[in-house]
C-alpha atoms as a PDB file:
ATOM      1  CA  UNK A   1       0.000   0.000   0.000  1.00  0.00           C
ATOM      2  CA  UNK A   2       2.839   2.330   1.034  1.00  0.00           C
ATOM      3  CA  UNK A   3       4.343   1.761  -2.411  1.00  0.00           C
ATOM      4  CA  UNK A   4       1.363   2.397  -4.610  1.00  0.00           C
ATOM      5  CA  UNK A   5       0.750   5.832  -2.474  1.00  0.00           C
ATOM      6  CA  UNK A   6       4.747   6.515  -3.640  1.00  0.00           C
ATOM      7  CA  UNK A   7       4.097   6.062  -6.774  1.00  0.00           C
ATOM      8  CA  UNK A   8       0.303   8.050  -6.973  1.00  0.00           C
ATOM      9  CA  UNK A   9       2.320  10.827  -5.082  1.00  0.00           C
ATOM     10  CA  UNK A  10       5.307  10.287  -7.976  1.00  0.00           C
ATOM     11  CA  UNK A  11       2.848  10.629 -10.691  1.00  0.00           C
ATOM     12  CA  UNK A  12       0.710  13.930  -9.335  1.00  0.00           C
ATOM     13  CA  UNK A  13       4.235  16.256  -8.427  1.00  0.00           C
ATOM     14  CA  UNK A  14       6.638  14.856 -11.211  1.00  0.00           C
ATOM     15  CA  UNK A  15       4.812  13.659 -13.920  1.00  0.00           C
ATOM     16  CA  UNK A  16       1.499  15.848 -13.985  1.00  0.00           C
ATOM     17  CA  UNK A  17       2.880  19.368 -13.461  1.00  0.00           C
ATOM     18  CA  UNK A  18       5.780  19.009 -15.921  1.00  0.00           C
ATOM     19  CA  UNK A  19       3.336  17.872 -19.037  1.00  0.00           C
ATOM     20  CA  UNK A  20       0.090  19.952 -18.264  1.00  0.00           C
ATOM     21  CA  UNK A  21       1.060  22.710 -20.347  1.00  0.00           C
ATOM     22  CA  UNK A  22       0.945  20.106 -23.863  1.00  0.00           C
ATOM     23  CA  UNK A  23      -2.927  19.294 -22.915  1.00  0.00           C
ATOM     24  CA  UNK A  24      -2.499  15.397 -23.286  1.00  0.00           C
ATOM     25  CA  UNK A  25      -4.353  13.134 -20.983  1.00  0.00           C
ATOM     26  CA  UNK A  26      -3.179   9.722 -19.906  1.00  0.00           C
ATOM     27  CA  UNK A  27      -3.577   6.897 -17.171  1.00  0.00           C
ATOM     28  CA  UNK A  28      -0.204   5.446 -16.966  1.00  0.00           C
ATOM     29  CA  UNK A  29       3.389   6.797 -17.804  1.00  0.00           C
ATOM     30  CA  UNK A  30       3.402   4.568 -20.878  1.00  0.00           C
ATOM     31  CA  UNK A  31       0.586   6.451 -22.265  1.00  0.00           C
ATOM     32  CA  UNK A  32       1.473   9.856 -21.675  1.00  0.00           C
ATOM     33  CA  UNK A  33       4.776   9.337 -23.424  1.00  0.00           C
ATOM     34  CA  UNK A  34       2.779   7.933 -26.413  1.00  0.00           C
ATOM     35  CA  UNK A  35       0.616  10.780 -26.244  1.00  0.00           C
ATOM     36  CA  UNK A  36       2.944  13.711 -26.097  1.00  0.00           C
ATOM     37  CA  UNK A  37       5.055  11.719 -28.917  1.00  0.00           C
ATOM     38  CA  UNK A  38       1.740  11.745 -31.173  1.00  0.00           C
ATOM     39  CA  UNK A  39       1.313  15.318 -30.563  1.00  0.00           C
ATOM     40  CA  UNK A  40       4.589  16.405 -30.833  1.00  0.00           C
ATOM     41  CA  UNK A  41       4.657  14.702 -34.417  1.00  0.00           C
ATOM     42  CA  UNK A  42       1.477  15.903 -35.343  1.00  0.00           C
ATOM     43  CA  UNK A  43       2.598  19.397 -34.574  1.00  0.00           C
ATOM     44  CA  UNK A  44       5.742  18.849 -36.666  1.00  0.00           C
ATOM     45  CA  UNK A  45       4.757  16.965 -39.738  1.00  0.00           C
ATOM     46  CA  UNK A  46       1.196  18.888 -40.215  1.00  0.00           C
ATOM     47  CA  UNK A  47      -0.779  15.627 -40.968  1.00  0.00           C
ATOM     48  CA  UNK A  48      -3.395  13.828 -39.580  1.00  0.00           C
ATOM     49  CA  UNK A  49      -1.724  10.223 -39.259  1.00  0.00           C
ATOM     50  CA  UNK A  50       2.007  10.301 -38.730  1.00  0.00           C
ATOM     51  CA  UNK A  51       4.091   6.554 -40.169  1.00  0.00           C
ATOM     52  CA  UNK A  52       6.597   6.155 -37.450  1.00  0.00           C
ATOM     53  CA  UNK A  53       9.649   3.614 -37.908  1.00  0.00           C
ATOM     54  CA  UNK A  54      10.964   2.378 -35.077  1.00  0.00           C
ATOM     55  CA  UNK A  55      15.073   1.463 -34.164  1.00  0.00           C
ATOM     56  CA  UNK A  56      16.800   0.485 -31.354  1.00  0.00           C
ATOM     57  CA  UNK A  57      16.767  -1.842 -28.141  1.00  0.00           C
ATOM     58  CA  UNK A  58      13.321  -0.208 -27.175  1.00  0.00           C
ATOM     59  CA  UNK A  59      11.493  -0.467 -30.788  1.00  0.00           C
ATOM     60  CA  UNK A  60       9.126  -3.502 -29.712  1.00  0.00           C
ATOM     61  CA  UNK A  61       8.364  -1.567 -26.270  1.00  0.00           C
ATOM     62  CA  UNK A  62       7.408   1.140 -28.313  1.00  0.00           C
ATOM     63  CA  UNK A  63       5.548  -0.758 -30.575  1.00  0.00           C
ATOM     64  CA  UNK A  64       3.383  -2.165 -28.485  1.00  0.00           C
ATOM     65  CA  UNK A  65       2.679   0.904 -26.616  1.00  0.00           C
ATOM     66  CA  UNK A  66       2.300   3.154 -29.834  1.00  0.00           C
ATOM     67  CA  UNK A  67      -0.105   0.303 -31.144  1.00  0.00           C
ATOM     68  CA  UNK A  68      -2.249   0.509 -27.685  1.00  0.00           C
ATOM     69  CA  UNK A  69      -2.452   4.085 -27.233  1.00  0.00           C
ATOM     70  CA  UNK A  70      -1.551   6.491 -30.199  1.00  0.00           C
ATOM     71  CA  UNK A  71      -4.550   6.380 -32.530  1.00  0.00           C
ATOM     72  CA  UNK A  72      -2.688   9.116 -35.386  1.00  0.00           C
ATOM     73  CA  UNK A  73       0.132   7.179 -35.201  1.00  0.00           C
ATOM     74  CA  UNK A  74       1.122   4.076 -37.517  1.00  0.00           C
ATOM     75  CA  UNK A  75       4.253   1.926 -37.288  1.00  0.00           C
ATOM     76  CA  UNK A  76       5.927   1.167 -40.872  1.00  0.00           C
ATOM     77  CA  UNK A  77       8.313  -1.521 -41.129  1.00  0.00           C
ATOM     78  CA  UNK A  78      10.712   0.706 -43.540  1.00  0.00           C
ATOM     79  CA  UNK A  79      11.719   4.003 -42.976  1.00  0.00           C
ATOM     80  CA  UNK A  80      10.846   4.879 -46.657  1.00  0.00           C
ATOM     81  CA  UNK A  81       7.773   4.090 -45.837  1.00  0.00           C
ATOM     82  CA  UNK A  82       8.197   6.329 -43.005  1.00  0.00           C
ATOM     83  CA  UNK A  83       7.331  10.032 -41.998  1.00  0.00           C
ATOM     84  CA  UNK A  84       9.374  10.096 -39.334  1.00  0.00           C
ATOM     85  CA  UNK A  85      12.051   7.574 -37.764  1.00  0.00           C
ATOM     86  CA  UNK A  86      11.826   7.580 -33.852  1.00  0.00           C
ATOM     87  CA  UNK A  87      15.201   6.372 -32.182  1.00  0.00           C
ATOM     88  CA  UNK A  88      13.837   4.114 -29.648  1.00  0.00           C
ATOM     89  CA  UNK A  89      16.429   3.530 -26.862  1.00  0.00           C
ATOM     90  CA  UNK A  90      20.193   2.792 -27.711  1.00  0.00           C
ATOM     91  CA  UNK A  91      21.000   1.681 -31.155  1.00  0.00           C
ATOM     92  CA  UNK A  92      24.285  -0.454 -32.122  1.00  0.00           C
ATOM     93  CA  UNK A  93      23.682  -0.237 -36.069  1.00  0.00           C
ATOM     94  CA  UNK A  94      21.461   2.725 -38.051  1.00  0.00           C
ATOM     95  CA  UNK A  95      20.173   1.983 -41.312  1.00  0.00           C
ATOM     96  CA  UNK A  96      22.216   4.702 -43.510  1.00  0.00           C
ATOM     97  CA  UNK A  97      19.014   4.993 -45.827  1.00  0.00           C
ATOM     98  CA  UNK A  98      17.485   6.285 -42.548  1.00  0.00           C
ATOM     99  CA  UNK A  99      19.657   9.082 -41.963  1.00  0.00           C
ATOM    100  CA  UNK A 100      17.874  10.972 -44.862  1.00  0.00           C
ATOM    101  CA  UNK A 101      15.012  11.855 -43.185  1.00  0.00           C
ATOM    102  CA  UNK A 102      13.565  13.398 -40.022  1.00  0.00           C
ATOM    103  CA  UNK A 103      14.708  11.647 -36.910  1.00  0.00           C
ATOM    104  CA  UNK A 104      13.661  12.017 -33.239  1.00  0.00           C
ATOM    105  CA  UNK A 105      14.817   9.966 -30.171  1.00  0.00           C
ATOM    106  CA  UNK A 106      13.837   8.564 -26.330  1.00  0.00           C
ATOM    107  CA  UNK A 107      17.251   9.023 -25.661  1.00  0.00           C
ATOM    108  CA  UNK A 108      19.445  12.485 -24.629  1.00  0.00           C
ATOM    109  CA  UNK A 109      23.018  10.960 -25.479  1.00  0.00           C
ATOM    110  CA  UNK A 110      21.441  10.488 -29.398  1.00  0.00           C
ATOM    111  CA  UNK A 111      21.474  14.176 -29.755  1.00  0.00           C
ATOM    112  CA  UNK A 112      24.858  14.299 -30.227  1.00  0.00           C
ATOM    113  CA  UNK A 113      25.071  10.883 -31.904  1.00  0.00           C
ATOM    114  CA  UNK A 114      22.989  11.612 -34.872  1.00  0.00           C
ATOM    115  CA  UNK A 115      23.306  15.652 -35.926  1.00  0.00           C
ATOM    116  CA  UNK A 116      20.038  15.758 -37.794  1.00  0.00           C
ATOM    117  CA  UNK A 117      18.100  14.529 -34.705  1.00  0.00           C
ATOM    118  CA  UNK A 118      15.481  17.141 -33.967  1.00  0.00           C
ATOM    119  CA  UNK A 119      15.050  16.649 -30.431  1.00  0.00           C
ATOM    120  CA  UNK A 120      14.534  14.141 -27.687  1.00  0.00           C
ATOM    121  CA  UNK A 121      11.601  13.141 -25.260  1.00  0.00           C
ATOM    122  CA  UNK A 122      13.082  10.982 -21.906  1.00  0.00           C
ATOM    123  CA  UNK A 123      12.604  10.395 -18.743  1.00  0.00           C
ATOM    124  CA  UNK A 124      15.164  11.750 -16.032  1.00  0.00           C
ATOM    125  CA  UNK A 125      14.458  11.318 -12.343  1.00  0.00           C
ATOM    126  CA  UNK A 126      11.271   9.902 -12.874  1.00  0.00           C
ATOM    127  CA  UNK A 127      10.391  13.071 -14.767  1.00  0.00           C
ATOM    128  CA  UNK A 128       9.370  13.261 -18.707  1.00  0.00           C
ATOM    129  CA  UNK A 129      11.827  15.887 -20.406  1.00  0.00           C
ATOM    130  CA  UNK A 130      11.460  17.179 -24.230  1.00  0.00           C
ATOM    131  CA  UNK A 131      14.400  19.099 -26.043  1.00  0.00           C
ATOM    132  CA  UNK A 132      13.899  20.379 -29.357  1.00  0.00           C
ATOM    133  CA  UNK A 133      16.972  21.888 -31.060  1.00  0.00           C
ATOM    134  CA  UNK A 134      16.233  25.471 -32.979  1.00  0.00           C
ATOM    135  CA  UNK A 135      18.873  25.009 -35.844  1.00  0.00           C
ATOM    136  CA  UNK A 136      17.807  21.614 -36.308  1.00  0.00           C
ATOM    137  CA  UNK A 137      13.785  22.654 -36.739  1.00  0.00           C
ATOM    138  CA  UNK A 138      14.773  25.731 -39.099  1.00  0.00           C
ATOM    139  CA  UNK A 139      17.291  23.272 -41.331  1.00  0.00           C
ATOM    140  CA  UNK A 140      13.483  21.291 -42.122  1.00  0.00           C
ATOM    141  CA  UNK A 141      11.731  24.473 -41.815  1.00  0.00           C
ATOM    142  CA  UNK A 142       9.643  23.207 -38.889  1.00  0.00           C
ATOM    143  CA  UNK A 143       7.564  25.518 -37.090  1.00  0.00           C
ATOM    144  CA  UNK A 144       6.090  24.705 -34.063  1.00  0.00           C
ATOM    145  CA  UNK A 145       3.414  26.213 -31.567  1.00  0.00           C
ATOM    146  CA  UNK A 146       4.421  28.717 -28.902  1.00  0.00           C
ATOM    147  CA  UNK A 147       3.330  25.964 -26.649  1.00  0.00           C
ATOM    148  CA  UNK A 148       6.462  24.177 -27.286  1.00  0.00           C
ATOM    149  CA  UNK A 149       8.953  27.346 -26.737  1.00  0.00           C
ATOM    150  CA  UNK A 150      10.433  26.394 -23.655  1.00  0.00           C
ATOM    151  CA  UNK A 151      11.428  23.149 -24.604  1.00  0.00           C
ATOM    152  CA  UNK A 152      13.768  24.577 -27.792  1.00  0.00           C
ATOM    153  CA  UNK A 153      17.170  24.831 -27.694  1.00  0.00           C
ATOM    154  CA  UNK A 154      20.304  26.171 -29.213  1.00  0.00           C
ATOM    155  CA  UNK A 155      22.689  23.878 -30.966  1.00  0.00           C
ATOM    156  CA  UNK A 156      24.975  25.479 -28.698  1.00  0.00           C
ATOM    157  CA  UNK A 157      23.178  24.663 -25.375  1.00  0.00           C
ATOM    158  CA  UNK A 158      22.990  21.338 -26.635  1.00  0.00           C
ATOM    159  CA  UNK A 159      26.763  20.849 -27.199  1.00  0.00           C
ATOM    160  CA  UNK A 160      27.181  22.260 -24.161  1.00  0.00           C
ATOM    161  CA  UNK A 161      24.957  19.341 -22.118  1.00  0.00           C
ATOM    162  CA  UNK A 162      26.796  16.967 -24.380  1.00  0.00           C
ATOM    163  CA  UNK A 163      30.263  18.257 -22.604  1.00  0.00           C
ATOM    164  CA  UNK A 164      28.302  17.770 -19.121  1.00  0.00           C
ATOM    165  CA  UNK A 165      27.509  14.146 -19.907  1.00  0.00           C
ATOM    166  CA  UNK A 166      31.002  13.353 -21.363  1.00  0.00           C
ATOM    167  CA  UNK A 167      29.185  11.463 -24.316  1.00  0.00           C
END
């Protein structure tokens, strides 16, 4: 009992407040990040329905969870199928046809892995984090809401949490 009130409390002061400003609603942690994902690609592509392929250790995690709870979003098995590749955890061995298009990843350290990543969406602390990078946005001429303002950074603040990390 003690532990499910640690994790209610855990959910209501970390999760809750840091996400209310993007307007999705969820029931578990697993859906909000499926949620603000969909909406976040939504916002950036300008469709309806967003193809999503999937890479890296995390792909079938994400497929199952993006099948369950992302209605506008549809998993391709190719990323030229694809309008969007999501990096999905760590990932040994990128398909070079991939690195052609729009990428986005679960992962911080993938920002400065792959240069044409547009931002990342993790979890630190228990608490859901979104970077966007500016040059990286203008480069596909992506414009975004206001909502998402505070989440967009310079290349150079970027470079400058890579040197922080030692990646």
């Amino acid at each position: 009992m003690r532990a499910l009130i640690g994790v209610l409390f855990l959910l209501l002061t970390a999760v809750l407040p840091a996400t209310s400003h993007l307007h999705v609603e969820y029931s578990v942690p697993e859906e909000l990040e499926v949620k603000i994902l969909q909406k976040l690609f939504l916002d950036i592509l300008k469709k309806k329905e967003v193809r999503v392929f999937l890479v890296g250790d995390k792909r079938e995690r994400y497929r199952k969870n993006i099948e369950r709870f992302a209605k506008k979003l549809k998993v391709v098995e190719s990323c030229k199928d694809a309008d969007i590749t999501l990096i999905a955890g760590f990932v040994e061995k990128f398909p070079r046809d991939c690195l052609e298009g729009l990428l986005f990843s679960t992962k911080r350290e993938n920002l400065f892995k792959f240069r044409n990543c547009l931002g990342a969406f993790y979890w630190k602390k228990g608490r859901p984090n979104l970077v966007l990078i500016r040059e990286r946005l203008e480069k596909h001429r992506i414009e975004l809401p206001s909502e998402y303002d505070r989440f967009i950074e310079s290349e150079v603040k970027v470079e400058e949490l890579r040197r922080g990390m030692r990646v």
